[in-house]
Protein backbone atom coordinates (compact mmCIF):
# COMPACT_ATOMS: atom_id res chain seq x y z
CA UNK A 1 33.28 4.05 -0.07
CA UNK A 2 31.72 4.31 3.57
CA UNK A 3 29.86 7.38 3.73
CA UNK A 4 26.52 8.93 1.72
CA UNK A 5 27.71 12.29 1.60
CA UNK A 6 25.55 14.73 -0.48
CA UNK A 7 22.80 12.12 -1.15
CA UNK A 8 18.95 13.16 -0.30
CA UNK A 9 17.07 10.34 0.86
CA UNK A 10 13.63 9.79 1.35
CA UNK A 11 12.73 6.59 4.43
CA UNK A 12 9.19 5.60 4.22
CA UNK A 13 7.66 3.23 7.29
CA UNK A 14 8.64 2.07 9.80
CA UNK A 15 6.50 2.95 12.53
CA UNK A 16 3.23 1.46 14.15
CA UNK A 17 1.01 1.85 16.65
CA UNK A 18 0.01 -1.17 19.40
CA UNK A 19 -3.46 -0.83 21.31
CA UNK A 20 -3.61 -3.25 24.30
CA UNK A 21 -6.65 -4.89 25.90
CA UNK A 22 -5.67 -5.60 29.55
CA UNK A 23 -7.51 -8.28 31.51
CA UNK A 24 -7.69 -7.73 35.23
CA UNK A 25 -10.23 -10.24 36.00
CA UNK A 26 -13.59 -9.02 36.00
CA UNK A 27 -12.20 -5.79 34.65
CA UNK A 28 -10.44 -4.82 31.46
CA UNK A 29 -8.83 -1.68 30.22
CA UNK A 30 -6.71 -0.25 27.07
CA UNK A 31 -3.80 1.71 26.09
CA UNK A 32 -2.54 2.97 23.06
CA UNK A 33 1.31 3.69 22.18
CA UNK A 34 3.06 4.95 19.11
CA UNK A 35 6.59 3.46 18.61
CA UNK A 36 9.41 4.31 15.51
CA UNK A 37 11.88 1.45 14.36
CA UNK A 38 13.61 4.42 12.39
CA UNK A 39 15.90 6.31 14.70
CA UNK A 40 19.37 3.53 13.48
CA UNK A 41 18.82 3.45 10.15
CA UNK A 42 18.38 7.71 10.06
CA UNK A 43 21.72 7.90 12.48
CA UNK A 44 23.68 5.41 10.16
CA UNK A 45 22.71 7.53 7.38
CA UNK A 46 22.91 11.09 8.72
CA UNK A 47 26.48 10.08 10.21
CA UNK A 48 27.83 9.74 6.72
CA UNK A 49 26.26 12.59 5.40
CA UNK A 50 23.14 11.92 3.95
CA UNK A 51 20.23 13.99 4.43
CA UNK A 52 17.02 11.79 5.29
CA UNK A 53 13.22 12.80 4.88
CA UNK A 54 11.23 10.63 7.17
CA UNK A 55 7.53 9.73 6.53
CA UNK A 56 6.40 7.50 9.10
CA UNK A 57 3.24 4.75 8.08
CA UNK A 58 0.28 7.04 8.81
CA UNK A 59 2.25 10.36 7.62
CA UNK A 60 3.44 8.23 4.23
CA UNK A 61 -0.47 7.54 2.82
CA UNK A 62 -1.08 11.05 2.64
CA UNK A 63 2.60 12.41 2.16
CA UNK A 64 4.21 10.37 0.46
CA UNK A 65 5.22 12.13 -2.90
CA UNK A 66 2.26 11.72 -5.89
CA UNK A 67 4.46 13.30 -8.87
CA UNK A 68 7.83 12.37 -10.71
CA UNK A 69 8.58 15.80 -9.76
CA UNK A 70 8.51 15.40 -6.17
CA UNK A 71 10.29 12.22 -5.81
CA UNK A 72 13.13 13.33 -8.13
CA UNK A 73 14.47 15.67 -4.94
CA UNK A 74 15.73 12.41 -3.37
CA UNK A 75 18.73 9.74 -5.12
CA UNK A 76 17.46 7.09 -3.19
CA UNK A 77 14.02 6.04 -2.10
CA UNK A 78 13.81 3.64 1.10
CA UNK A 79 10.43 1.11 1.64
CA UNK A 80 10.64 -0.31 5.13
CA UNK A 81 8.02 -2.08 6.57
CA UNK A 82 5.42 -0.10 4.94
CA UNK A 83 2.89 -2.10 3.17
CA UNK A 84 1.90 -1.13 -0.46
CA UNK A 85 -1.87 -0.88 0.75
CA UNK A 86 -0.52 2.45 2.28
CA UNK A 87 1.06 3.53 -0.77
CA UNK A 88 -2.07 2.78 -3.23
CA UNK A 89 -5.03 3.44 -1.22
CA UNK A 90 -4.67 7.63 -0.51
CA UNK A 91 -6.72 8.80 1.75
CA UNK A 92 -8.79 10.76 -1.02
CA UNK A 93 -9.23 7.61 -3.29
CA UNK A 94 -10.43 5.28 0.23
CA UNK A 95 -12.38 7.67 2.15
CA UNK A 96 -13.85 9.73 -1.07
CA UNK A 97 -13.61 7.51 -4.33
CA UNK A 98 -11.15 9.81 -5.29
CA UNK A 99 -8.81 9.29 -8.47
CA UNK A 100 -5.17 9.68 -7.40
CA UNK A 101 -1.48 8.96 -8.89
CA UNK A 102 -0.38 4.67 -8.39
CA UNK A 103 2.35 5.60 -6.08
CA UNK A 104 4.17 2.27 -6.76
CA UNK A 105 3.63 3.63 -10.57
CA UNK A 106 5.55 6.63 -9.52
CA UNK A 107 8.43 4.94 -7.59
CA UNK A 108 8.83 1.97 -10.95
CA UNK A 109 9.22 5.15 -13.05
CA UNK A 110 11.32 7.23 -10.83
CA UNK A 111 13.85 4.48 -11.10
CA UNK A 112 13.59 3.36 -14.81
CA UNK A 113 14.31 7.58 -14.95
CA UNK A 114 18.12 6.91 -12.76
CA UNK A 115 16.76 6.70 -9.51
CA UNK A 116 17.80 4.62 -6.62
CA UNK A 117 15.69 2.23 -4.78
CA UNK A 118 15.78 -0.18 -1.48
CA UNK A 119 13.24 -2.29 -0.08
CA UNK A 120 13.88 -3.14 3.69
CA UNK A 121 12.70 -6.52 4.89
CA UNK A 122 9.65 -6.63 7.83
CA UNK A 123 6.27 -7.96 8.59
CA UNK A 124 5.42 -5.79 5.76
CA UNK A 125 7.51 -5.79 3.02
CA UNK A 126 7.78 -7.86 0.52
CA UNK A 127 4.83 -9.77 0.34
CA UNK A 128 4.51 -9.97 4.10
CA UNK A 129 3.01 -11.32 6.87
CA UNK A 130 -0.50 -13.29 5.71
CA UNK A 131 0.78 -11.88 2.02
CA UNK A 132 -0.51 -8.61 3.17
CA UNK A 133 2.29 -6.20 1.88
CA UNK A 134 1.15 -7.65 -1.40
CA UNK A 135 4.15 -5.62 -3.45
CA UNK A 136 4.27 -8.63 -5.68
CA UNK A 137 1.52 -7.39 -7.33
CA UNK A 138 2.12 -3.77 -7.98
CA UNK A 139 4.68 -2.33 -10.56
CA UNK A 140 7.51 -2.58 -7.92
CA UNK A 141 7.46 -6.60 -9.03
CA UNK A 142 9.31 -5.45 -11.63
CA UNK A 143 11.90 -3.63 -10.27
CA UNK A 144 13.24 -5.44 -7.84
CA UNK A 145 16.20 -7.44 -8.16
CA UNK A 146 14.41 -10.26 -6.45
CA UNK A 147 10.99 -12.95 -7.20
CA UNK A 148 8.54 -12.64 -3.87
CA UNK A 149 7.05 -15.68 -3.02
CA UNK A 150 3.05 -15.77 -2.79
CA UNK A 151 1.11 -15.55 0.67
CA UNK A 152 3.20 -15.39 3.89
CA UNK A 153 6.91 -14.75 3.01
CA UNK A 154 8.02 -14.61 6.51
CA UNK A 155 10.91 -17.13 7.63
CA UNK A 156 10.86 -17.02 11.36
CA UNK A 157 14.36 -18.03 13.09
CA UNK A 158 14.26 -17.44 16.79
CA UNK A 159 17.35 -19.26 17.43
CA UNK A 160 19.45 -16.82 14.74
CA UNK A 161 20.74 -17.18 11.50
CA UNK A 162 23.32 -15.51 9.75
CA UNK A 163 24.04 -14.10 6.06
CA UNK A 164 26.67 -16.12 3.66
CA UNK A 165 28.45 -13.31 1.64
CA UNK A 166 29.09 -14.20 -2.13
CA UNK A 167 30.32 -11.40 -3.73
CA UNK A 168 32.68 -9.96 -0.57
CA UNK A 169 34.70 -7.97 -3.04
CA UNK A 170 31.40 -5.91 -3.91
CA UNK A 171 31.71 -2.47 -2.78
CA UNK A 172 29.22 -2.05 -0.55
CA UNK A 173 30.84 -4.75 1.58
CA UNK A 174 34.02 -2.42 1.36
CA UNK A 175 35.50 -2.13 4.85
CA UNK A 176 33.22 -5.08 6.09
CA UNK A 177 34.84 -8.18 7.60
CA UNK A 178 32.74 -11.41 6.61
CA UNK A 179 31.58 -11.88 9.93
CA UNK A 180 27.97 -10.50 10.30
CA UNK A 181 25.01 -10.90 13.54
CA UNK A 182 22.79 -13.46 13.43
CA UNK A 183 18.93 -12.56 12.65
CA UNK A 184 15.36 -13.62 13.78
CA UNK A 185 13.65 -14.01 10.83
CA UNK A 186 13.59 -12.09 7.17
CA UNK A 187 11.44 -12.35 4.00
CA UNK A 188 11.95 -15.51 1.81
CA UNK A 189 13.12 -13.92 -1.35
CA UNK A 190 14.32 -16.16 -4.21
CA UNK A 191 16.81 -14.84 -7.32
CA UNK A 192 15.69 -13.42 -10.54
CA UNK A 193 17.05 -13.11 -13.90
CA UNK A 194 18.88 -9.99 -14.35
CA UNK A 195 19.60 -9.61 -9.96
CA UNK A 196 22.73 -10.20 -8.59
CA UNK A 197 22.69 -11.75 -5.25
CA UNK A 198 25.54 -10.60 -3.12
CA UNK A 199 24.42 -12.89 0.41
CA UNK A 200 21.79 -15.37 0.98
CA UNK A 201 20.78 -18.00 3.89
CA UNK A 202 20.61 -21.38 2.38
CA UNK A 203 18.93 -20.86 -1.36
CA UNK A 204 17.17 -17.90 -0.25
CA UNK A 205 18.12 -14.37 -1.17
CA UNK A 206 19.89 -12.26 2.00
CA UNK A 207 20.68 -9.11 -0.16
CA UNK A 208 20.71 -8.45 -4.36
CA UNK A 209 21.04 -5.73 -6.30
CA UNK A 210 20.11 -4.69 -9.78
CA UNK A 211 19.30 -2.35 -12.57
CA UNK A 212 15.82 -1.07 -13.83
CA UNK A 213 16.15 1.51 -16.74
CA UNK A 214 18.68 3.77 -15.69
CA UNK A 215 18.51 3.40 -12.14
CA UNK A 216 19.66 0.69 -9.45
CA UNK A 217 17.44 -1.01 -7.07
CA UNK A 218 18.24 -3.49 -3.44
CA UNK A 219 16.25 -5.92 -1.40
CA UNK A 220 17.14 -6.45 2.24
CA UNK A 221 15.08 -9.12 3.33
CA UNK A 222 15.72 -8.71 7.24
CA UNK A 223 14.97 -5.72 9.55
CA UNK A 224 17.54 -2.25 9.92
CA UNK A 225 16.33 -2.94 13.55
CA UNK A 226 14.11 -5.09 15.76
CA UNK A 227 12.78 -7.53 16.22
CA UNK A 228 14.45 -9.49 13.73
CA UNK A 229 17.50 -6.98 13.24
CA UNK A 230 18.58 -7.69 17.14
CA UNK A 231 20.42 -5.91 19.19
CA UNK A 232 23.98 -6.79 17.84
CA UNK A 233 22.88 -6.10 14.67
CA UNK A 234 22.12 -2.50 15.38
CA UNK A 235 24.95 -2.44 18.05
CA UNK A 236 27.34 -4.17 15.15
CA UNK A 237 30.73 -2.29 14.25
CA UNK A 238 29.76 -2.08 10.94
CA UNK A 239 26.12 -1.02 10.91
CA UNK A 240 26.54 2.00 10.07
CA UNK A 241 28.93 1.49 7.30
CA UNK A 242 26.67 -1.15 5.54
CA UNK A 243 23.91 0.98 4.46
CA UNK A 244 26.21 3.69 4.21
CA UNK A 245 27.65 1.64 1.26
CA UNK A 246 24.51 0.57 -0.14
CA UNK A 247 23.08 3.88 -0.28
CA UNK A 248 25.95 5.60 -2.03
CA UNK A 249 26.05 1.96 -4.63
CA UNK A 250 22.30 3.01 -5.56
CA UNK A 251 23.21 6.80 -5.88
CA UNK A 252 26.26 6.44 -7.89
């Protein structure tokens, strides 16, 4: 294994933007900045020879494919830290009362139909920070390979924790030593019937995979990147490899 050669893949999130309020006293001022959390996860990928579509957060509620169609030109989909508020409410349907396709709909299907699926851990993922990422109640609850807990799933760990590996002879830990980074914080995921958990932190699920129809499906409950994916975890030997291995699992 080790490289996604050949495999289309579409990366959805991931990006934000911050607007400050600076206090100088009497006197106060803003600033606005736009920052991606992309650019490791694309160069892991791209160095093994995937191709990677990225829709950042405010490209991904209007962009994001709305058809079967579209969304078969990729093998495997990727949800990072985008909530499913940006997925469900289009533009059209918000701002206009406009009927439009249930992208999480769309993505369920696509997979039950052989596609490939991830779901990236982050303030919101999951069910997310103040349960705002909410995917535990759209149609993606039942294709994950894990059970999201209600309301704020966040487990913050400033002083580091790091992954147990069960299954070390899975292949997408193929060429990675058992040693892994400590992380900040991830998503407190718990196992479900039918999921096969492959690392976990105490009882909580780390990383599982699974099935839905005739496609295969992953939950990554920390960060490809910061803050809780530090800087030895992007920095790590065998970054690159890792989801380099997972992709190509989910695409086989």
């Amino acid at each position: 294994m080790g490289d996604a050669a050949d495999v289309r893949v579409l990366l959805a999130g991931e990006s934000w933007v911050s607007h400050t309020i600076h206090v100088k006293g009497f006197d106060s001022f803003t600033t606005s900045e736009y920052a991606e959390g992309a650019s490791w996860l694309i160069t892991a990928l791209e160095s093994g020879g995937a191709a990677v579509d990225f829709l950042p957060n405010h490209e991904a509620a209007r962009k994001f494919p709305a058809s079967i169609e579209a969304l078969r030109k990729y093998r495997v989909v990727i949800l990072s830290d985008i909530g499913s508020n940006t997925l469900l409410l289009h533009p059209d349907t918000f701002s206009k009362s406009m009927r439009v396709a249930d992208r999480c709909e769309l993505i369920a299907e696509y997979v039950r139909q052989g596609g490939g699926l991830i779901m990236i851990g982050g303030y919101m993922s999951f069910s997310g920070i103040d349960g705002k990422a909410r995917y535990g109640r759209t149609a993606l609850r039942e294709v994950l390979p894990v059970t999201m807990v209600e309301g704020d799933d966040r487990v913050e760990c400033p002083e580091g924790v790091t992954p147990e590996i069960v299954e070390p002879e899975h292949s997408i830990f193929a060429g990675i030593g058992p040693d892994w980074p400590r992380f900040l914080g991830y998503n407190q995921l718990l196992p479900r019937e039918g999921g096969r958990v492959l690392a976990r932190i105490g009882e909580d699920v780390f990383l599982a995979v699974g099935t839905y129809g005739q496609g295969k499906c992953a939950a990554f409950a920390s960060d490809c990147g910061p803050h809780w994916g530090p800087p030895e975890f992007v920095g790590w030997e065998h970054y690159a490899r890792f989801w380099q291995n997972l992709v190509k699992w989910l695409a086989a």
